[in-house]
C-alpha atoms as a PDB file:
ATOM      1  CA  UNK A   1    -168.119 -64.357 203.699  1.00  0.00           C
ATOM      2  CA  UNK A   2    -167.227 -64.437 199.868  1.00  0.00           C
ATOM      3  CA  UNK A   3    -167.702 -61.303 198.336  1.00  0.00           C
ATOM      4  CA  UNK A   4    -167.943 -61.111 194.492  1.00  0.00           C
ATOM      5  CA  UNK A   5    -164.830 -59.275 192.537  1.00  0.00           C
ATOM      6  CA  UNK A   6    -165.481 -55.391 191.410  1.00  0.00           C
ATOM      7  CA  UNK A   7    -164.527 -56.871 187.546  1.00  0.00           C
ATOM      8  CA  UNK A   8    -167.682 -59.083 187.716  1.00  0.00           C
ATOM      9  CA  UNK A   9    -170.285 -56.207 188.140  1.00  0.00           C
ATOM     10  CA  UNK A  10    -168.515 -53.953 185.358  1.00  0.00           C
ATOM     11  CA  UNK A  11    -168.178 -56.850 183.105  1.00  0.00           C
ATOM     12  CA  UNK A  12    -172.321 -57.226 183.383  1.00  0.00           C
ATOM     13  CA  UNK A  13    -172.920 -53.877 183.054  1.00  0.00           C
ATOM     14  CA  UNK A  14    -170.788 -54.208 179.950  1.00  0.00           C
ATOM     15  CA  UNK A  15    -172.748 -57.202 178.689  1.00  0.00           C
ATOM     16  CA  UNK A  16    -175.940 -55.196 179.567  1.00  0.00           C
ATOM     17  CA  UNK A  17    -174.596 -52.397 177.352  1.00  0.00           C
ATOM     18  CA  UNK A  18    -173.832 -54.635 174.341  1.00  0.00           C
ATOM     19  CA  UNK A  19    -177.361 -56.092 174.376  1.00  0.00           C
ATOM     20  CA  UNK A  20    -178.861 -52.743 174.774  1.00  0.00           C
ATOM     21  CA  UNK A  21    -177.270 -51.181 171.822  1.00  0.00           C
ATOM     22  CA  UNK A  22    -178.342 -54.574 169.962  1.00  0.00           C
ATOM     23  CA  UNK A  23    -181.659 -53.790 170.977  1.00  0.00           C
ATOM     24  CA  UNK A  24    -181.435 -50.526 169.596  1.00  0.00           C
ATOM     25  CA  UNK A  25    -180.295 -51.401 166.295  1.00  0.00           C
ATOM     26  CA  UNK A  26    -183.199 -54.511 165.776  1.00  0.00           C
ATOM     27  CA  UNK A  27    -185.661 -51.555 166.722  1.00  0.00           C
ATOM     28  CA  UNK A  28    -184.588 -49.366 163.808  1.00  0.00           C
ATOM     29  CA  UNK A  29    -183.098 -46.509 165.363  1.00  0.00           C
ATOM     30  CA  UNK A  30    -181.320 -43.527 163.326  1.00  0.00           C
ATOM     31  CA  UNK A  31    -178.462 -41.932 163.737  1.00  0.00           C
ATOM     32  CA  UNK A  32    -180.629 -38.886 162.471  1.00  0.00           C
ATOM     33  CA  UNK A  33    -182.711 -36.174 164.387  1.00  0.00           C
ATOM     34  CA  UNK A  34    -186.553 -36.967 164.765  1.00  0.00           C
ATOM     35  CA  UNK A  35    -187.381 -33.354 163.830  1.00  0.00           C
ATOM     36  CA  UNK A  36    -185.819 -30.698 161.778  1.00  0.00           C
ATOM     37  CA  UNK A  37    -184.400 -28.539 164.244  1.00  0.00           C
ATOM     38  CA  UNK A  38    -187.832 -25.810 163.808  1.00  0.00           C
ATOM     39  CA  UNK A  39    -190.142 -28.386 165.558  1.00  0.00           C
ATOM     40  CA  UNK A  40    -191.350 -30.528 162.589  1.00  0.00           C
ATOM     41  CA  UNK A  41    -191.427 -33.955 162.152  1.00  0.00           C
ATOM     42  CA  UNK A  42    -188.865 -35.579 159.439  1.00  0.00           C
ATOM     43  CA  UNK A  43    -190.167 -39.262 157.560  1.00  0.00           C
ATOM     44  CA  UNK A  44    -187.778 -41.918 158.169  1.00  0.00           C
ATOM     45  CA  UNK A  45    -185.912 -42.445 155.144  1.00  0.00           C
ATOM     46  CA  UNK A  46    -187.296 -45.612 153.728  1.00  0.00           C
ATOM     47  CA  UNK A  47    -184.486 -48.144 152.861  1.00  0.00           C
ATOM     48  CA  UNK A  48    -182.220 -47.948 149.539  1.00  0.00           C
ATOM     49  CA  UNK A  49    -184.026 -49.639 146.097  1.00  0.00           C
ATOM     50  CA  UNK A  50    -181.739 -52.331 145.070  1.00  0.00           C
ATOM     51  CA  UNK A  51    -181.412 -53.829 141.221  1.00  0.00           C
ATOM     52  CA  UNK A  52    -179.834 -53.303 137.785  1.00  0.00           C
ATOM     53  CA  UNK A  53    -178.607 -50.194 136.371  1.00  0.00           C
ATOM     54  CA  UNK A  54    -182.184 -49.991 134.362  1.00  0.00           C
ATOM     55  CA  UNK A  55    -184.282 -51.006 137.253  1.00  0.00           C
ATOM     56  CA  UNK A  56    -183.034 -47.861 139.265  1.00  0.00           C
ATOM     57  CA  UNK A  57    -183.616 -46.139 136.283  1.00  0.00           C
ATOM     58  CA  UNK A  58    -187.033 -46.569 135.787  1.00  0.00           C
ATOM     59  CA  UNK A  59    -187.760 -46.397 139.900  1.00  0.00           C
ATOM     60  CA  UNK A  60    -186.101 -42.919 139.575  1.00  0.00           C
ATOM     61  CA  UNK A  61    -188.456 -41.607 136.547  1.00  0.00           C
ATOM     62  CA  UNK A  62    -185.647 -41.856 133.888  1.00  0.00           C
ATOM     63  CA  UNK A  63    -184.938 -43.329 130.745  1.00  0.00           C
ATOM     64  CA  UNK A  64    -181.326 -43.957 130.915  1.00  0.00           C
ATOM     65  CA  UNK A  65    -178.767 -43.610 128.217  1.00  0.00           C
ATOM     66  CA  UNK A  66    -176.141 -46.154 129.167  1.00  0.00           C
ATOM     67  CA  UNK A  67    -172.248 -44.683 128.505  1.00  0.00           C
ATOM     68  CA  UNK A  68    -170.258 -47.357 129.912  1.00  0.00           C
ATOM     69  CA  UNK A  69    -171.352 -51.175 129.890  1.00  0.00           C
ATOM     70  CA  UNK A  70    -168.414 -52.544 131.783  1.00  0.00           C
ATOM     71  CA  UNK A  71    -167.714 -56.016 134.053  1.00  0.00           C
ATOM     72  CA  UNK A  72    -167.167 -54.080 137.175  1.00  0.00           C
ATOM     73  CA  UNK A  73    -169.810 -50.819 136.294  1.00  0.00           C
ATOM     74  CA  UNK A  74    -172.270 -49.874 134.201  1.00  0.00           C
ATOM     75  CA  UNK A  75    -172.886 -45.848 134.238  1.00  0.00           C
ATOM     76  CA  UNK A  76    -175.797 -43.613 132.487  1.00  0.00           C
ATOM     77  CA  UNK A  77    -176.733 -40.174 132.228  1.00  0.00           C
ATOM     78  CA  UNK A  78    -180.164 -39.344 133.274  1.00  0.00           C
ATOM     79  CA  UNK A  79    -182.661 -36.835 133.133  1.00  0.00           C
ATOM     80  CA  UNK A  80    -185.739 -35.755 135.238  1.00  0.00           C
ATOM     81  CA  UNK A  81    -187.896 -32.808 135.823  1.00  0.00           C
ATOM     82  CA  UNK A  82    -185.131 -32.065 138.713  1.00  0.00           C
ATOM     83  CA  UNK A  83    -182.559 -32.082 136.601  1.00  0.00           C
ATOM     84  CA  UNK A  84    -179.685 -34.529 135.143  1.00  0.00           C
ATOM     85  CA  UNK A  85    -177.433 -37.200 137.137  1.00  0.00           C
ATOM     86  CA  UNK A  86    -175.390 -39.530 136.700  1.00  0.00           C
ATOM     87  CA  UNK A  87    -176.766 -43.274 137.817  1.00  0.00           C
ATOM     88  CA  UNK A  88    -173.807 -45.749 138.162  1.00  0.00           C
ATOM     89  CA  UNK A  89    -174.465 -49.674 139.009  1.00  0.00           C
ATOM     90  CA  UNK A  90    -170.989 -51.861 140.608  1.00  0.00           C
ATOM     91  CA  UNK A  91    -171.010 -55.121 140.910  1.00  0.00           C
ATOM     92  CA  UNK A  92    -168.842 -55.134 144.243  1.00  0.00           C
ATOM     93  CA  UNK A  93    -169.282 -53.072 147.426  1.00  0.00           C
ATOM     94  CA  UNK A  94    -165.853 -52.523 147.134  1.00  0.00           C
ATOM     95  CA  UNK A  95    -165.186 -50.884 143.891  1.00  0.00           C
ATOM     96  CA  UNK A  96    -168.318 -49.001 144.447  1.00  0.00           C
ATOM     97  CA  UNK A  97    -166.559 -47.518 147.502  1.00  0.00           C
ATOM     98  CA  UNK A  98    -163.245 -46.989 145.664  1.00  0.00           C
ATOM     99  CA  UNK A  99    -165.310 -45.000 142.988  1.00  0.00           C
ATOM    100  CA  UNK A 100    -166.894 -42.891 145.490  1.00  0.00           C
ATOM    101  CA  UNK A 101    -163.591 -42.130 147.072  1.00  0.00           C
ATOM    102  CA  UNK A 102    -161.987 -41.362 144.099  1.00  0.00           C
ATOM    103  CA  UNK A 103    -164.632 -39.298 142.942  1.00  0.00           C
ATOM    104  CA  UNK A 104    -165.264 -37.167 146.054  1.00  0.00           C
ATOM    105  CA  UNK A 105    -161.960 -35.738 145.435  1.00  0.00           C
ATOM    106  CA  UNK A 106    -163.868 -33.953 142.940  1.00  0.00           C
ATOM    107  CA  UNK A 107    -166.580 -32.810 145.665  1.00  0.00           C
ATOM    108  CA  UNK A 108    -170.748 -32.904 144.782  1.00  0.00           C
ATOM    109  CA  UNK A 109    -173.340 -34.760 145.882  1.00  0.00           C
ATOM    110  CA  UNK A 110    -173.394 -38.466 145.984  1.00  0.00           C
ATOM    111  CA  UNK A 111    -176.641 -40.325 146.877  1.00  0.00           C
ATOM    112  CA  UNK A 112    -175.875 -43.806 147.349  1.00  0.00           C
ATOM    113  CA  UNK A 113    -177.229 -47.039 147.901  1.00  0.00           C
ATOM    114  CA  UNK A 114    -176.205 -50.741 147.901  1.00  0.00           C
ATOM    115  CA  UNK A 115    -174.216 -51.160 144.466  1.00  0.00           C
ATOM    116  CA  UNK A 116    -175.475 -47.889 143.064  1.00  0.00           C
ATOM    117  CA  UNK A 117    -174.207 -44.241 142.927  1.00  0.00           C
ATOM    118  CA  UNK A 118    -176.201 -41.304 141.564  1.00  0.00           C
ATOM    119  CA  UNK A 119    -174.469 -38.156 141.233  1.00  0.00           C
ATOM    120  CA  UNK A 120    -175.627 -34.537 140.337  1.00  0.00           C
ATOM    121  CA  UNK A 121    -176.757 -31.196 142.170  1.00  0.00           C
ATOM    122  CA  UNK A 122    -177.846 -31.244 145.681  1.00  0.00           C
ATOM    123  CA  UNK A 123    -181.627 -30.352 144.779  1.00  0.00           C
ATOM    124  CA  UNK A 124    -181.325 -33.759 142.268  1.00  0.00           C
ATOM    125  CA  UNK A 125    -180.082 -36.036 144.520  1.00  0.00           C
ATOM    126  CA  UNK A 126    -182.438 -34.831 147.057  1.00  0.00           C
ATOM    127  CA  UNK A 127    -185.165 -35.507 144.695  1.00  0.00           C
ATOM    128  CA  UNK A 128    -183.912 -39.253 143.889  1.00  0.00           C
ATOM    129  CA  UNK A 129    -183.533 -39.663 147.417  1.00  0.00           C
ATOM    130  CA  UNK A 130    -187.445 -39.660 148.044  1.00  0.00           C
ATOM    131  CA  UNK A 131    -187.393 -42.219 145.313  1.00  0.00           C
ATOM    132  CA  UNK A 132    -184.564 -44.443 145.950  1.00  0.00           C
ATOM    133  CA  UNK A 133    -184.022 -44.204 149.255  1.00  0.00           C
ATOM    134  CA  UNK A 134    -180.272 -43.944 149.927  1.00  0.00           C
ATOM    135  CA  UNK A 135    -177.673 -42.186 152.070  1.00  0.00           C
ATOM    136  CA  UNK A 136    -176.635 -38.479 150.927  1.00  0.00           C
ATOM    137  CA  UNK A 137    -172.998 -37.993 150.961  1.00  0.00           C
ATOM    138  CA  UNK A 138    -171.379 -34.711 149.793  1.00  0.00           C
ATOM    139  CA  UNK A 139    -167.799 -33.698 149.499  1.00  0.00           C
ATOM    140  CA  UNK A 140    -165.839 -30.377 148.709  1.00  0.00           C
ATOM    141  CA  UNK A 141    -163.771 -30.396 145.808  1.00  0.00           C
ATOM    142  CA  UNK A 142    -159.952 -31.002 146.775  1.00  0.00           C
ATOM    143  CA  UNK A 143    -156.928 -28.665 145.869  1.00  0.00           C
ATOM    144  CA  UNK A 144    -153.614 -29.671 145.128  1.00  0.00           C
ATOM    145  CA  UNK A 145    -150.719 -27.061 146.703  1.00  0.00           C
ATOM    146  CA  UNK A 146    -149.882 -26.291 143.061  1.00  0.00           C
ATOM    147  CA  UNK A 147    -153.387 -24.730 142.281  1.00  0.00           C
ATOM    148  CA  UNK A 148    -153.003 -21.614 143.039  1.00  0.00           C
ATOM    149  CA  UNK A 149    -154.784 -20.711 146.228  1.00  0.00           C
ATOM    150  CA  UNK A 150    -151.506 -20.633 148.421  1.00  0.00           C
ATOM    151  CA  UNK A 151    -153.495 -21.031 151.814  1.00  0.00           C
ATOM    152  CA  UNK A 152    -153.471 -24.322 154.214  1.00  0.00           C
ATOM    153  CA  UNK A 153    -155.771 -27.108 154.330  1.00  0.00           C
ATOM    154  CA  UNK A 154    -156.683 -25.730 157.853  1.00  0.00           C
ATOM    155  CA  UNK A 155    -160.658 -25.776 158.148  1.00  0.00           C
ATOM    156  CA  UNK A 156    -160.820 -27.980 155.877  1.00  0.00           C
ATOM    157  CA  UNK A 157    -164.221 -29.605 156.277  1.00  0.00           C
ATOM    158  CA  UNK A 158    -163.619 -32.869 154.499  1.00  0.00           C
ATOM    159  CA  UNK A 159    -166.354 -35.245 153.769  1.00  0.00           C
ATOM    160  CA  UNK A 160    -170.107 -35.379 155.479  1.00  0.00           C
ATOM    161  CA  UNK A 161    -173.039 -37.607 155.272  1.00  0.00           C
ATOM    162  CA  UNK A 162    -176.425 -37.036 156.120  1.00  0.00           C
END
């Protein structure tokens, strides 16, 4: 009697696990909680806005006053009823995510979408975020040894997105 090798089950159940988490994604799942930790509900964020640096603009409520009208950005300073921000357009993913790392080291909040950045306070950026859509990402401002503080890097919480 042939009997089938262990490999062959565990490779199906790994197959079975692949199209499963497939599955998952086409459905729309998030990586974040349903409720808010007290019991109530949370919207789904709705997806990022897309367009030119004066499109986001004007989806965002602002009339923006354009500072830098480069090949590989364009960057304006906003205002709202929230508050100011900074609205930058890229025309790559990747220098957008260059700019964002090189900018974190300066810590804030970063709302950001595909090709866009907007940067200000927390309570801004959560405010563009109901209109723009977006993922938050915040960072703490980094110290160099030289600045003073004399302590370690230890507990240092780095960068988080939510």
């Amino acid at each position: 009697m042939a009997t089938e090798p262990e490999w062959r089950g565990a490779r199906r159940g790994g197959a079975t696990a692949v199209v499963l988490a497939g599955f998952l994604l086409l459905a729309g799942c998030s990586t974040e909680p349903a409720d808010d930790g007290k019991g109530q509900r949370r919207p789904t964020p709705k997806p990022a806005a897309t367009g030119t640096l004066e499109q986001l603009a004007k989806k965002a409520g602002c009339d923006p006053n354009v500072q830098t009208d480069a090949a590989e950005l364009r960057q304006a300073n906003c205002r709202t009823d929230e508050g100011r921000y900074i609205l930058t357009t890229f025309a790559t993913d990747r220098g957008q995510r260059e700019w964002i790392n090189e900018a974190k080291d300066y810590g804030g909040s970063y709302l950001v979408g595909r090709q866009w950045v907007a940067v200000g306070e927390p309570d801004v950026v959560a405010a563009l975020r109901g209109r723009l859509g977006g993922t938050v990402e915040t960072a703490s401002p980094h110290h160099s040894g030289d600045s003073g503080g004399g302590g370690s890097e230890d507990g240092h919480s780095g960068h988080r997105k939510s």
